[in-house]
C-alpha atoms as a PDB file:
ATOM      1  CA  UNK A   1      52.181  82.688   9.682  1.00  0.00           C
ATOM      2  CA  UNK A   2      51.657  83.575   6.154  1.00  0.00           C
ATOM      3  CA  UNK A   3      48.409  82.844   4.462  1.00  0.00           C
ATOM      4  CA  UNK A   4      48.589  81.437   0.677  1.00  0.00           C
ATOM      5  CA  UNK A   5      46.282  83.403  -1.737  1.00  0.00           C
ATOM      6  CA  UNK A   6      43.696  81.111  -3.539  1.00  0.00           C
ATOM      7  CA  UNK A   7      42.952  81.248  -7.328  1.00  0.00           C
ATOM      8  CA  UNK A   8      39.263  80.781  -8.159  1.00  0.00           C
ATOM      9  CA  UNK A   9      38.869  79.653 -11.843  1.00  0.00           C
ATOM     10  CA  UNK A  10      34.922  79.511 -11.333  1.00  0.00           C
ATOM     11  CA  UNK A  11      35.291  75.464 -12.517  1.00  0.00           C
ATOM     12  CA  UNK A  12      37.334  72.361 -11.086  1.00  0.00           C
ATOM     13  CA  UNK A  13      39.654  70.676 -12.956  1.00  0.00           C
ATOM     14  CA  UNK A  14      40.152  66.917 -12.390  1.00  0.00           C
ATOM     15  CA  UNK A  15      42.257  64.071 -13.782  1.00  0.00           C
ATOM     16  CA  UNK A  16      40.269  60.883 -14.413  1.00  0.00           C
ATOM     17  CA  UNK A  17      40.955  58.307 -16.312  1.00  0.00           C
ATOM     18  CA  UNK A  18      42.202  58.876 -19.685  1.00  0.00           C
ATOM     19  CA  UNK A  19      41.123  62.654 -19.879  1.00  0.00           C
ATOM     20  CA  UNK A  20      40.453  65.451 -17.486  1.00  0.00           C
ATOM     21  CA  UNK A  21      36.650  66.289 -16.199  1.00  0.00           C
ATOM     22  CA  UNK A  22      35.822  69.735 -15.800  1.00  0.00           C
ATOM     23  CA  UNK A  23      32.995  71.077 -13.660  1.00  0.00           C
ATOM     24  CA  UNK A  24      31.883  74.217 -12.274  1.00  0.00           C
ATOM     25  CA  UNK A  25      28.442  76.417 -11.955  1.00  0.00           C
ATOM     26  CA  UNK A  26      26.380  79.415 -13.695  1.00  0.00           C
ATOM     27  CA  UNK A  27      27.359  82.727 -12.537  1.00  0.00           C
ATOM     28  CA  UNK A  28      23.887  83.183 -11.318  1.00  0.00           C
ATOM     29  CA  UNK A  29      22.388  86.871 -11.409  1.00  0.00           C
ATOM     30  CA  UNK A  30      24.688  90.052 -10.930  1.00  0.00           C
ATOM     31  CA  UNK A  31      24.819  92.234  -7.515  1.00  0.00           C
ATOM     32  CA  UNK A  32      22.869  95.098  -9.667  1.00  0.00           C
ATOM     33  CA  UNK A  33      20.319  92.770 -11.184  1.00  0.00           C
ATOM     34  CA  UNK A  34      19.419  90.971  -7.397  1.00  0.00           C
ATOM     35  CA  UNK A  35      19.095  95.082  -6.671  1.00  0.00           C
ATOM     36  CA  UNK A  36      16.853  95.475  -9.140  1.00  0.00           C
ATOM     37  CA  UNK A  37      14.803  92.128  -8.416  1.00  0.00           C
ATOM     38  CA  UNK A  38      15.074  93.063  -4.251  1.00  0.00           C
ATOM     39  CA  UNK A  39      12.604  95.972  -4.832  1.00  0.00           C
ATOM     40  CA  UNK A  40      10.184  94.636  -6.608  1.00  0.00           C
ATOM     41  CA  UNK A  41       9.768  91.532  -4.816  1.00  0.00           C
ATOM     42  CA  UNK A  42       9.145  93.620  -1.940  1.00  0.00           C
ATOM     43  CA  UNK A  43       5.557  94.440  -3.331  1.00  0.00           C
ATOM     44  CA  UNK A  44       5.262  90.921  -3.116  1.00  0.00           C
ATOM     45  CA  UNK A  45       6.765  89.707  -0.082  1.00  0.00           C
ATOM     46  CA  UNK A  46       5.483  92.258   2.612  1.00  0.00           C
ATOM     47  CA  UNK A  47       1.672  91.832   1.689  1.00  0.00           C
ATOM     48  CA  UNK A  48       2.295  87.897   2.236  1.00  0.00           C
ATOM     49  CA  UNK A  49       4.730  88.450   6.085  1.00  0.00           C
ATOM     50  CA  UNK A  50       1.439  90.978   7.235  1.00  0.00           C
ATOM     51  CA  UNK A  51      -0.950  88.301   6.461  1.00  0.00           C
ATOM     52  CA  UNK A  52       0.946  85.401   7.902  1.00  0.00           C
ATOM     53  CA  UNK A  53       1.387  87.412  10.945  1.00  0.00           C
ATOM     54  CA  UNK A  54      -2.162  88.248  11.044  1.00  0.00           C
ATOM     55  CA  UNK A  55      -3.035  84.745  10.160  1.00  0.00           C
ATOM     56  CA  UNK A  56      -1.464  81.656  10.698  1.00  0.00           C
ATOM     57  CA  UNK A  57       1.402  82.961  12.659  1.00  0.00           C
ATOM     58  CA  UNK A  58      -0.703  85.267  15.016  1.00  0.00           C
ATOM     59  CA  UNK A  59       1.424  84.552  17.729  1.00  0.00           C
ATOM     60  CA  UNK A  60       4.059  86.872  16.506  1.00  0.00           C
ATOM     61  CA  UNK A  61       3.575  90.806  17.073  1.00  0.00           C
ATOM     62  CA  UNK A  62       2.440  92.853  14.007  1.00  0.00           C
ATOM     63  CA  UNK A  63       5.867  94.240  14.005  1.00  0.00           C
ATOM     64  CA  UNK A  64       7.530  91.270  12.733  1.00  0.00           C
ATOM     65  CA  UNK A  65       6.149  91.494   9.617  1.00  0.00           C
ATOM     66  CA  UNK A  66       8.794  94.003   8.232  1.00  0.00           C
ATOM     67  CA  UNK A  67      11.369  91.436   9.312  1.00  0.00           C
ATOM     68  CA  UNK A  68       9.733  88.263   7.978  1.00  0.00           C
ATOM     69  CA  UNK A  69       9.019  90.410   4.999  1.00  0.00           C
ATOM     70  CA  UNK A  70      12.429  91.089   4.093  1.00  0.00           C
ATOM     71  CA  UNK A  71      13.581  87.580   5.014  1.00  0.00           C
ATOM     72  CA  UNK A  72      10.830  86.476   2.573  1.00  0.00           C
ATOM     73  CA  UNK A  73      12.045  88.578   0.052  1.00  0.00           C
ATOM     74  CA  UNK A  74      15.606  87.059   0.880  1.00  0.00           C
ATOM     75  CA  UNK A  75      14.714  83.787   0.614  1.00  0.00           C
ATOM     76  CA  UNK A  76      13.157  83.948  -3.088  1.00  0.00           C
ATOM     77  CA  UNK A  77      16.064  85.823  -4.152  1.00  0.00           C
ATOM     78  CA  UNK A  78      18.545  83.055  -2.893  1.00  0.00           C
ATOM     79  CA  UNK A  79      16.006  80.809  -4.759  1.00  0.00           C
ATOM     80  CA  UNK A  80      15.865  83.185  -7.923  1.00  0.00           C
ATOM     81  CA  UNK A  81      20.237  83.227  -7.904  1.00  0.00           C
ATOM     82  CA  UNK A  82      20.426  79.195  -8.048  1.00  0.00           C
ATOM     83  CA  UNK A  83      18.172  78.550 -10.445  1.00  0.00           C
ATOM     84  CA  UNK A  84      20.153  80.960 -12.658  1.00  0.00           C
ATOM     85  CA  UNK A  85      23.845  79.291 -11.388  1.00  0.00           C
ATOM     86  CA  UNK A  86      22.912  75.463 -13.110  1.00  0.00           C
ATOM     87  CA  UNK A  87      26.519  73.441 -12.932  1.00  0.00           C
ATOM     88  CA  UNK A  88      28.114  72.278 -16.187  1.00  0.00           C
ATOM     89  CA  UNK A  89      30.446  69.617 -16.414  1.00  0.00           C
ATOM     90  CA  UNK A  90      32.400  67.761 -19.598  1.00  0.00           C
ATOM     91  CA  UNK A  91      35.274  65.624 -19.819  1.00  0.00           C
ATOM     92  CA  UNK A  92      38.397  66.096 -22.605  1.00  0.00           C
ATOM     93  CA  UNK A  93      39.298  62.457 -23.664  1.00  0.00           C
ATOM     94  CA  UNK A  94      41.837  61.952 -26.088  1.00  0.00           C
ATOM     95  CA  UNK A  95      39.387  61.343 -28.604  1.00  0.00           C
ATOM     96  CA  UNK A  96      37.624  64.675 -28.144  1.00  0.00           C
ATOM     97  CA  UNK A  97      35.119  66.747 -26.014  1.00  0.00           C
ATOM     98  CA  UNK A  98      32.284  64.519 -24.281  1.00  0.00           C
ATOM     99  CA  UNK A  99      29.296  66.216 -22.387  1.00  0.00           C
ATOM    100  CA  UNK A 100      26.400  64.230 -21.363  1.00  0.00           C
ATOM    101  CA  UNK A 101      27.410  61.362 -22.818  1.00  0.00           C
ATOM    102  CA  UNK A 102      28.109  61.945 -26.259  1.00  0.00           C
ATOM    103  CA  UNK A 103      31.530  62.545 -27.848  1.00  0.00           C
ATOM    104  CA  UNK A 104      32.544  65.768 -29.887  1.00  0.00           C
ATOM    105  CA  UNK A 105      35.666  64.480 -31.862  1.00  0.00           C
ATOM    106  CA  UNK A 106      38.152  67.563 -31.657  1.00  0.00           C
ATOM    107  CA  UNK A 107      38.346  68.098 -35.811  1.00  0.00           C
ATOM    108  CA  UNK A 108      34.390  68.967 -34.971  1.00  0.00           C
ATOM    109  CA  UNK A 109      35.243  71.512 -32.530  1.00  0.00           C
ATOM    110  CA  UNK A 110      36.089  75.166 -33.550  1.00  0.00           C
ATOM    111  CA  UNK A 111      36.782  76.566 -29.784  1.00  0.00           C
ATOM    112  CA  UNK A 112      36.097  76.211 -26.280  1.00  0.00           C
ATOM    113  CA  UNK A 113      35.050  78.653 -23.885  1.00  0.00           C
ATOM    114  CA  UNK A 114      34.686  78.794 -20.398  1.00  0.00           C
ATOM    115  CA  UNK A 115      33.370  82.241 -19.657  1.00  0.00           C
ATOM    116  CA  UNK A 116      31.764  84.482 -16.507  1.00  0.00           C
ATOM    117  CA  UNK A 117      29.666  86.966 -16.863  1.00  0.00           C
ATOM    118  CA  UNK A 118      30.352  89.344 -14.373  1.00  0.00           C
ATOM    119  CA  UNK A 119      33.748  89.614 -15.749  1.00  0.00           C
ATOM    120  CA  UNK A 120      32.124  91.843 -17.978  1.00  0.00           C
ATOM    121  CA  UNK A 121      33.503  90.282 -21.043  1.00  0.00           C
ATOM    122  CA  UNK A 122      37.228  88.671 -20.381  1.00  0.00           C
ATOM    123  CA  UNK A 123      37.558  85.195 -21.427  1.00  0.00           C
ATOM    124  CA  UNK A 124      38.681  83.348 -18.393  1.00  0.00           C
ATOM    125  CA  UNK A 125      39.626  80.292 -20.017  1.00  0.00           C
ATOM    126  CA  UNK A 126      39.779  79.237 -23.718  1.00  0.00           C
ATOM    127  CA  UNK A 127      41.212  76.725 -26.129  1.00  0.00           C
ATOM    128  CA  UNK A 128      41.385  77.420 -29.326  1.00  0.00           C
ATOM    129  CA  UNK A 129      41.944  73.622 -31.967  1.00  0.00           C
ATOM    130  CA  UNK A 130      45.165  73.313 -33.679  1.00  0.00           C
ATOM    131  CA  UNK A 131      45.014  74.636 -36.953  1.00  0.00           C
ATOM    132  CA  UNK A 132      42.730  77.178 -36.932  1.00  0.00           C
ATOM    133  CA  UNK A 133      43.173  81.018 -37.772  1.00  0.00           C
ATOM    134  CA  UNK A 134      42.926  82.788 -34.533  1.00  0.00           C
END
């Protein structure tokens, strides 16, 4: 049995009503920059795991602070990505662009980008308004 290959655009596209509503999240932070955060967090996190396990969690053996240290670490990285990935949404009515609530009639709008930064540049999806030099 033959599994079909998925296309991620990075948003959803949905019809509803008179328009479509688009939605999708931030990109959040690069595998290189959550590299470069890891380390330094480190300085941060293992100093905290040895006095928990000292402290309040002095049940545990003083070698599971290098675990609970890195799963520390882990934790306000995850934290660190999702406040970086927010979600966007906007619908396109007939009428023009609307995004929280108020409408951008489409003679207003110059061009519409939908773009991801770890593509390191490529537009993934635009729309450019009729009648205007490319």
């Amino acid at each position: 049995m033959k599994n079909a290959a998925t296309f991620d655009r990075g948003f959803e596209v949905e019809e509803q009503g008179e328009g479509l509503l688009i939605t999708g999240k931030g990109a959040g932070l690069s595998i290189g920059r959550m590299i470069l955060i890891f380390v330094p967090l480190l300085f941060l996190a293992m100093p905290t795991a040895f006095y928990l396990v000292n402290g309040p969690l002095g049940l545990l053996p003083e070698s599971a602070g290098y675990p609970l240290g890195v799963l520390i670490n882990v934790a306000v990285l995850w934290g660190i990505n999702r406040l970086k990935s927010p979600r966007f949404a906007f619908r396109l009515l007939p009428s023009g662009l609307q995004r929280e609530g108020k409408l951008f009639p489409y003679q207003e709008i110059g061009e519409i980008f939908i773009d991801n930064p770890h593509m390191k540049g490529q537009t993934f999806a635009s729309w450019r308004a009729a009648g205007l030099p490319a």
